[in-house]
C-alpha atoms as a PDB file:
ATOM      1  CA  UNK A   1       0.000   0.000   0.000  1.00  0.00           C
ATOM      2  CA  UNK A   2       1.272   3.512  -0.929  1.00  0.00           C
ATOM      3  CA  UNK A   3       1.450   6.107   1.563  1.00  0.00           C
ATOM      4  CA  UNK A   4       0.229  10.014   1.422  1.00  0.00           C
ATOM      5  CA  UNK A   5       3.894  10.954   1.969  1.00  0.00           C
ATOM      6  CA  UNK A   6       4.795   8.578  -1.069  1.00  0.00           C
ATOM      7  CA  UNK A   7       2.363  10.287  -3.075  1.00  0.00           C
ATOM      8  CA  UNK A   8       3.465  14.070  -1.642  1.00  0.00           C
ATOM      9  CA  UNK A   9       6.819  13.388  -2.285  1.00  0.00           C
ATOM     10  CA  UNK A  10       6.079  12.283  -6.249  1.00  0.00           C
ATOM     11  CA  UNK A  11       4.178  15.452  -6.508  1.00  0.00           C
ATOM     12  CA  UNK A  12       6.616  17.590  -5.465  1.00  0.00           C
ATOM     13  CA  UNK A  13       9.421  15.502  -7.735  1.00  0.00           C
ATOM     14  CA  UNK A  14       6.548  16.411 -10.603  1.00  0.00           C
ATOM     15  CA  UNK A  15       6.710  20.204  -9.759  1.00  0.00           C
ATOM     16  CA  UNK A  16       3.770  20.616  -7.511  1.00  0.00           C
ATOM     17  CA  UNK A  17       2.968  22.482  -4.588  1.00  0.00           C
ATOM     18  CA  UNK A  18       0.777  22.735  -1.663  1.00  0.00           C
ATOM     19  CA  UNK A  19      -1.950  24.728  -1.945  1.00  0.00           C
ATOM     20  CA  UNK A  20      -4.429  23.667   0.914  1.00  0.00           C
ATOM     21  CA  UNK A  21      -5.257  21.125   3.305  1.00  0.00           C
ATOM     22  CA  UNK A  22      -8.868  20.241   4.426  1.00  0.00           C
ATOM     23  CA  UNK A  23      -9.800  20.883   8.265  1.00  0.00           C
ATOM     24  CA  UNK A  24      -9.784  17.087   9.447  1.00  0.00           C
ATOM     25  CA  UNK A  25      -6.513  16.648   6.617  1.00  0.00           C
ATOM     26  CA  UNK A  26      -8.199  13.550   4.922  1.00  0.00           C
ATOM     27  CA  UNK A  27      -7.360  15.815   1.331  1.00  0.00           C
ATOM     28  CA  UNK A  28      -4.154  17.836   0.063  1.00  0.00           C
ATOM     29  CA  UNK A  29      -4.709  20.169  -2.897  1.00  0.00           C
ATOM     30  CA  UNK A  30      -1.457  20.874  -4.843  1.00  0.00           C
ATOM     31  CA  UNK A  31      -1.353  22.656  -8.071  1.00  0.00           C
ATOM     32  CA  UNK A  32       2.040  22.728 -10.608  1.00  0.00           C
ATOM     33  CA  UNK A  33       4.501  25.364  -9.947  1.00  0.00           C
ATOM     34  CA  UNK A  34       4.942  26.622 -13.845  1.00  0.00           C
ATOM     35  CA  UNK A  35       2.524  25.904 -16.663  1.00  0.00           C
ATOM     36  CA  UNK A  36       4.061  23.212 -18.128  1.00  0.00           C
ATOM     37  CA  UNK A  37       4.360  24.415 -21.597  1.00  0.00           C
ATOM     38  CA  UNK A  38       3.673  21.205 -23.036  1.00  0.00           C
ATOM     39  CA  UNK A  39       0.814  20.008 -21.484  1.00  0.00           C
ATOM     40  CA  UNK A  40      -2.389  20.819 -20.620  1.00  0.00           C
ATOM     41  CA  UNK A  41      -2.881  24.231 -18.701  1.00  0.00           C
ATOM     42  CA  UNK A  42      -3.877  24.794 -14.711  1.00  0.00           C
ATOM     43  CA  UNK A  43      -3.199  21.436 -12.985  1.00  0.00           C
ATOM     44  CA  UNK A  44      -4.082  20.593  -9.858  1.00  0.00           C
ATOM     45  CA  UNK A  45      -4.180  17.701  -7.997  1.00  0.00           C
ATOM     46  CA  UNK A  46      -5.908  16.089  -4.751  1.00  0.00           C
ATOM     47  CA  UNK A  47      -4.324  13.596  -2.315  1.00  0.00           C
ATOM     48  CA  UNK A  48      -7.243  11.417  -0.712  1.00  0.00           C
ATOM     49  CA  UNK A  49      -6.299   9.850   2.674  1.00  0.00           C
ATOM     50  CA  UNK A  50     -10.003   8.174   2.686  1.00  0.00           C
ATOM     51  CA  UNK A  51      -9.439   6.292  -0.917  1.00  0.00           C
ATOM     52  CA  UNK A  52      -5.795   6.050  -0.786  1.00  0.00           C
ATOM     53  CA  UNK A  53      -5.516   7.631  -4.065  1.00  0.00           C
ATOM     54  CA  UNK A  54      -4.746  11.399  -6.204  1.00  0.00           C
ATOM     55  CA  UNK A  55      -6.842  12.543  -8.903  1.00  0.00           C
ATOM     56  CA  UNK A  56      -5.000  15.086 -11.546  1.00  0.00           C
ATOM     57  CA  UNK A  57      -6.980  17.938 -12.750  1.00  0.00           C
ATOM     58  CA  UNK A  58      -6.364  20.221 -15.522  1.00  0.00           C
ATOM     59  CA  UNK A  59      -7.451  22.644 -18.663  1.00  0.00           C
ATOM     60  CA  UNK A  60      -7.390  20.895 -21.885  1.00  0.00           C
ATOM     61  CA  UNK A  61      -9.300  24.128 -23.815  1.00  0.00           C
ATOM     62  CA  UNK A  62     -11.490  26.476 -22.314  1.00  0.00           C
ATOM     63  CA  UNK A  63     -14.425  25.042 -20.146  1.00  0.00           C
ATOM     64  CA  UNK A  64     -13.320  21.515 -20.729  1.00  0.00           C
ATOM     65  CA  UNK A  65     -11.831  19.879 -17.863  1.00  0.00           C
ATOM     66  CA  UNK A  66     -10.266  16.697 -17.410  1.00  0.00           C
ATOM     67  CA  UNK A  67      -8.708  13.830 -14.989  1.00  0.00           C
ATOM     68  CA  UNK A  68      -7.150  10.810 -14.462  1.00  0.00           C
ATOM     69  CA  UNK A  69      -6.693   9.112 -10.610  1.00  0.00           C
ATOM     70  CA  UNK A  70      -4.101   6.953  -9.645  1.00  0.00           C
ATOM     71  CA  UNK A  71      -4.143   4.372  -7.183  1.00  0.00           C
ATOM     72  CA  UNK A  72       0.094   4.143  -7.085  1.00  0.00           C
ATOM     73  CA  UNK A  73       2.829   6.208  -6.640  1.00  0.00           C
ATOM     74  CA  UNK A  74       4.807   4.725  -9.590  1.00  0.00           C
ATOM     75  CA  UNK A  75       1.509   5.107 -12.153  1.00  0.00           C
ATOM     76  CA  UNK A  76       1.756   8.622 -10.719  1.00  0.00           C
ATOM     77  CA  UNK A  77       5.685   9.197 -11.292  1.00  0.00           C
ATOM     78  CA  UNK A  78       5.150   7.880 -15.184  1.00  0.00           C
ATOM     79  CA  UNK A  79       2.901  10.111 -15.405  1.00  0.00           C
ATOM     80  CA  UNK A  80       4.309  13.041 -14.465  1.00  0.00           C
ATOM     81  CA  UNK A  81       7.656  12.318 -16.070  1.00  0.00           C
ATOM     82  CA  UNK A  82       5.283  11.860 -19.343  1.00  0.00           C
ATOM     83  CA  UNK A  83       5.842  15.048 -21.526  1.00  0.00           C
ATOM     84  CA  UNK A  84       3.373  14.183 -24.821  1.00  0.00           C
ATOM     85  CA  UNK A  85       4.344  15.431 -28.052  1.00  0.00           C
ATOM     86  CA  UNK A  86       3.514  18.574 -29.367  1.00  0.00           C
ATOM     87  CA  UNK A  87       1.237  19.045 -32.730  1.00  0.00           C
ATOM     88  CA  UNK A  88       1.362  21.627 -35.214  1.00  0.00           C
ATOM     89  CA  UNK A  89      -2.010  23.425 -36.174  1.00  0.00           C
ATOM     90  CA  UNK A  90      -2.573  23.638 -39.990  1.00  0.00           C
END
């Protein structure tokens, strides 16, 4: 089983940081340092103590939000290390 701190400490390796913690600290909001230029715009993500788990949030156009939860730190490394390729508009 992972831990939160495993999870924090892959977050932090992916360029996040803390933004808030809930009042009984069962959830950690983080969002990424600098837009990675890359990728999809405004992430965020939440560490769940109750499921175990982090759910990544973030902008793919305007209005359309998207996410994908992991249930393991090294799912959420790959992930994170994952920079997709670019594509050129016509």
């Amino acid at each position: 089983m992972e831990t939160l701190q495993d999870f924090q400490m892959a977050a932090r390796e992916g360029g996040f940081i803390v933004v808030s913690e809930s009042g009984e600290g069962t959830v950690l909001w983080l969002k990424k340092k600098a837009p990675d230029a890359a990728r999809d715009t405004h992430q965020r993500m939440c560490i769940d103590s109750l499921t175990n788990s982090v759910t990544v949030y973030w902008m793919a156009a305007p209005g359309k939000v998207k996410s994908q939860t992991f249930r393991g730190v090294p799912a959420l490394q790959e992930w994170c290390e994952h920079i997709p390729e670019t594509t050129m508009q016509r």
